[in-house]
C-alpha atoms as a PDB file:
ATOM      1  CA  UNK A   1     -15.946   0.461  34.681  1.00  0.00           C
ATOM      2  CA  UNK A   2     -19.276  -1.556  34.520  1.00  0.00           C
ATOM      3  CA  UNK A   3     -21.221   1.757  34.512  1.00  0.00           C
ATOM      4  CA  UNK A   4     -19.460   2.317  30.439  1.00  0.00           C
ATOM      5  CA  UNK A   5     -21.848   1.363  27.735  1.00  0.00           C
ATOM      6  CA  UNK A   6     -20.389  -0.530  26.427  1.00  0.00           C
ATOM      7  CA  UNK A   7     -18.613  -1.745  29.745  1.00  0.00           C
ATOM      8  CA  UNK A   8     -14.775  -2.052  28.915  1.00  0.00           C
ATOM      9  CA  UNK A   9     -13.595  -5.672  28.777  1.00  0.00           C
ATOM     10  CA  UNK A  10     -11.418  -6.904  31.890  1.00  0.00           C
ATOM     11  CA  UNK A  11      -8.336  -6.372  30.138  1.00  0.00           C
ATOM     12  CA  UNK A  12      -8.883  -3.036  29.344  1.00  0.00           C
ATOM     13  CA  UNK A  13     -10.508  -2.137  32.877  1.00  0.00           C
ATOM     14  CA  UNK A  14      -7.324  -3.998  34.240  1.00  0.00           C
ATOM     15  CA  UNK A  15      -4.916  -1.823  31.973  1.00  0.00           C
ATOM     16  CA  UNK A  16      -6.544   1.509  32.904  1.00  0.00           C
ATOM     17  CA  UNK A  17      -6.402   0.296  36.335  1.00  0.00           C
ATOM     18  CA  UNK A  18      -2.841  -0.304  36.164  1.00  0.00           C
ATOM     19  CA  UNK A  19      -2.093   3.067  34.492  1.00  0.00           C
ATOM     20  CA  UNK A  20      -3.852   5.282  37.011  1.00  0.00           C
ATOM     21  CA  UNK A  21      -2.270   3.340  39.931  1.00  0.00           C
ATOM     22  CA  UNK A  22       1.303   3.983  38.481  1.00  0.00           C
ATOM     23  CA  UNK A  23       0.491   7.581  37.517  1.00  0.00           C
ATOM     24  CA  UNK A  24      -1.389   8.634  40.946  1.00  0.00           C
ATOM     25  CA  UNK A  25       1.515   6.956  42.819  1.00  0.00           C
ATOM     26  CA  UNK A  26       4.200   8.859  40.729  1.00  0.00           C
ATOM     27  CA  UNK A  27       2.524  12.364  41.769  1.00  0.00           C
ATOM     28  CA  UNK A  28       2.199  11.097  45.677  1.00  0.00           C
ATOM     29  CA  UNK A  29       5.808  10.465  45.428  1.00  0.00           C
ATOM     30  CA  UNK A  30       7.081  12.937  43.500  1.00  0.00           C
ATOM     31  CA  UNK A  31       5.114  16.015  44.314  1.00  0.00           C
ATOM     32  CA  UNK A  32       5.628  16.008  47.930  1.00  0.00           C
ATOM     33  CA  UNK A  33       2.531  15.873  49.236  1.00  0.00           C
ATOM     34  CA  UNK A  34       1.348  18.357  47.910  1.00  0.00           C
ATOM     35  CA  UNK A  35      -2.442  18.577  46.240  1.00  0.00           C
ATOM     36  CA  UNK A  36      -2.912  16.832  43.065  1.00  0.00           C
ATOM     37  CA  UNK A  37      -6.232  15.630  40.995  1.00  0.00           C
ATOM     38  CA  UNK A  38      -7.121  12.387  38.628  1.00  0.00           C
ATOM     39  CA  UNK A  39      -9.540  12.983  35.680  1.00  0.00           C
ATOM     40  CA  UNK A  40     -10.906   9.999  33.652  1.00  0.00           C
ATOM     41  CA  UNK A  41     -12.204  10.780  30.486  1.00  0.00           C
ATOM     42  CA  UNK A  42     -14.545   7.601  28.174  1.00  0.00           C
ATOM     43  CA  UNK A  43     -15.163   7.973  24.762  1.00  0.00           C
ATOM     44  CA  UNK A  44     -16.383   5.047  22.644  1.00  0.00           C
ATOM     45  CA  UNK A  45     -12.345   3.655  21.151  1.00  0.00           C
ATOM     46  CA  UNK A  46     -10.101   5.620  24.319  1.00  0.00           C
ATOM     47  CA  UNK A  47     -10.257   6.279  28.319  1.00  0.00           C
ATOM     48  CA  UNK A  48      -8.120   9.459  28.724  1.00  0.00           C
ATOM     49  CA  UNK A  49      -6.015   9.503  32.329  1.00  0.00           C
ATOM     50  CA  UNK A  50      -4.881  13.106  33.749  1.00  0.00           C
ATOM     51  CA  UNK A  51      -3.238  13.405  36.717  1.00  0.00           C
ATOM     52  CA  UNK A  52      -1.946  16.235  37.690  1.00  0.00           C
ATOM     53  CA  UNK A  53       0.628  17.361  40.522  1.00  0.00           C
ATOM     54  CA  UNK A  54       2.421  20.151  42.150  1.00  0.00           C
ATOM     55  CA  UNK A  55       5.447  19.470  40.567  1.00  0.00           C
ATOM     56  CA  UNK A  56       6.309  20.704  37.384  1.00  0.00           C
ATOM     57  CA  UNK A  57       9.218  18.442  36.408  1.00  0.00           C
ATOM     58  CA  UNK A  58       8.264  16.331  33.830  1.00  0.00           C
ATOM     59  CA  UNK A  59       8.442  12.264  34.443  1.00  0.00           C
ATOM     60  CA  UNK A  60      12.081  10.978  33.452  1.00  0.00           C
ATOM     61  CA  UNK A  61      12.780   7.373  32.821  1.00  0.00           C
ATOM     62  CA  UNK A  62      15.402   5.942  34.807  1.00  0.00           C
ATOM     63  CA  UNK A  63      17.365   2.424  34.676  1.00  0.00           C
ATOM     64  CA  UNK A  64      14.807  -0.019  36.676  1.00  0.00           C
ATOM     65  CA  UNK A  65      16.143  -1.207  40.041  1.00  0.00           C
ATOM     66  CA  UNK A  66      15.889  -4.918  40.089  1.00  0.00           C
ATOM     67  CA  UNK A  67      16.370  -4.876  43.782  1.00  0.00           C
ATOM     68  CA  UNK A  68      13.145  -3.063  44.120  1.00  0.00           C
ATOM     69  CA  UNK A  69      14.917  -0.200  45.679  1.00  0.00           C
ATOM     70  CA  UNK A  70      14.601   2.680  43.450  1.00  0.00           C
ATOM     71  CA  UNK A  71      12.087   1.295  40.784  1.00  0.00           C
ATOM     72  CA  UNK A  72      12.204   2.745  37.163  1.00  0.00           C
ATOM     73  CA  UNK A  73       9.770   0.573  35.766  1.00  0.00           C
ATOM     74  CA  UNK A  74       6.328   2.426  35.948  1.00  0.00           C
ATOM     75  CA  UNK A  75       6.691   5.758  32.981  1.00  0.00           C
ATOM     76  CA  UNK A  76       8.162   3.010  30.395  1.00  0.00           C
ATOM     77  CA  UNK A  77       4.941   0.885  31.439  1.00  0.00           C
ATOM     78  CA  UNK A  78       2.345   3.671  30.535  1.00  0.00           C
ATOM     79  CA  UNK A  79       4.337   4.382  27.719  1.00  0.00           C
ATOM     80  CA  UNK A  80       4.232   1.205  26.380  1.00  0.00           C
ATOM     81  CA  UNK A  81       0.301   0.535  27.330  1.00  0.00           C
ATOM     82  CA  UNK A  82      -0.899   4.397  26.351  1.00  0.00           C
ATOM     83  CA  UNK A  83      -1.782   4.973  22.249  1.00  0.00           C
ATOM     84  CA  UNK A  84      -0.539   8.359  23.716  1.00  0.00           C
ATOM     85  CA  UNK A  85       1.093  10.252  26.568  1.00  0.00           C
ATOM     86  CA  UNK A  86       1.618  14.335  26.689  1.00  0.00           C
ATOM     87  CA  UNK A  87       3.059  16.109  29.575  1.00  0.00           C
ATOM     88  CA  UNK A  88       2.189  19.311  30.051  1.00  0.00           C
ATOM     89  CA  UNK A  89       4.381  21.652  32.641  1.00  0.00           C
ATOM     90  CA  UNK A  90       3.728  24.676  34.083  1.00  0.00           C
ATOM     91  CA  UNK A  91       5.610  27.019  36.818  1.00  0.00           C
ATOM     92  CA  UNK A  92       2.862  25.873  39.615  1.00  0.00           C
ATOM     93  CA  UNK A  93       2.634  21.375  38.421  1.00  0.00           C
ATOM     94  CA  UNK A  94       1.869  19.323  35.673  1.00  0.00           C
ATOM     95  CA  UNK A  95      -0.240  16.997  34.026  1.00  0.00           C
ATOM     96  CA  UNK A  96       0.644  13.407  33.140  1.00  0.00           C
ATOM     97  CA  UNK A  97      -2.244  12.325  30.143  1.00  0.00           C
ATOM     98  CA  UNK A  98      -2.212   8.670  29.204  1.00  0.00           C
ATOM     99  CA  UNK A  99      -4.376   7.746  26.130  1.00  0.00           C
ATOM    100  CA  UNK A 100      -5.598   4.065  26.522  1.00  0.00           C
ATOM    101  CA  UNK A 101      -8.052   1.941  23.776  1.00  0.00           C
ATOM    102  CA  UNK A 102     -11.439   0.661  25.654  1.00  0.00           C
END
């Protein structure tokens, strides 16, 4: 994020961070394999997030497993962190967008 000017501050690099990891690791799991993309977006107040997968049912949230089994705890997360989140479906994927203030 140091190539932003203005760079983002840690805590926001660290939240965006945090967002795509959850997001991009969702799609990996939930698409099965197949192809998927990540496009970051900077304006001067947001970062926009869109990943996109194969898979065109939307994210659901679940009950988090505290045993670390089944987790549950990631879409509340980006909901929580995002100023925004659309999903978008379509017969062939979707696309998760996360809105998040630089």
């Amino acid at each position: 994020m140091s190539t932003l000017h203005p760079a983002a501050d840690a805590q926001a690099a660290a939240t965006v961070e945090l967002v795509v990891s959850e997001l991009v690791t969702n799609a990996v799991r939930h698409a099965r394999g197949a192809a998927g993309s990540l496009c970051l977006q900077a304006k001067n107040d947001s970062i926009t997030i869109d990943v996109s997968d194969a898979d065109p049912r939307p994210p659901r949230e679940r009950t988090p497993d505290f045993t670390g089994g089944t987790g549950g705890f990631g879409w509340p997360m980006v909901q929580n962190l995002a100023t925004a989140v659309a999903v978008t479906t379509r017969p062939s994927g979707k696309t998760v967008r996360a809105i998040l203030p630089r």
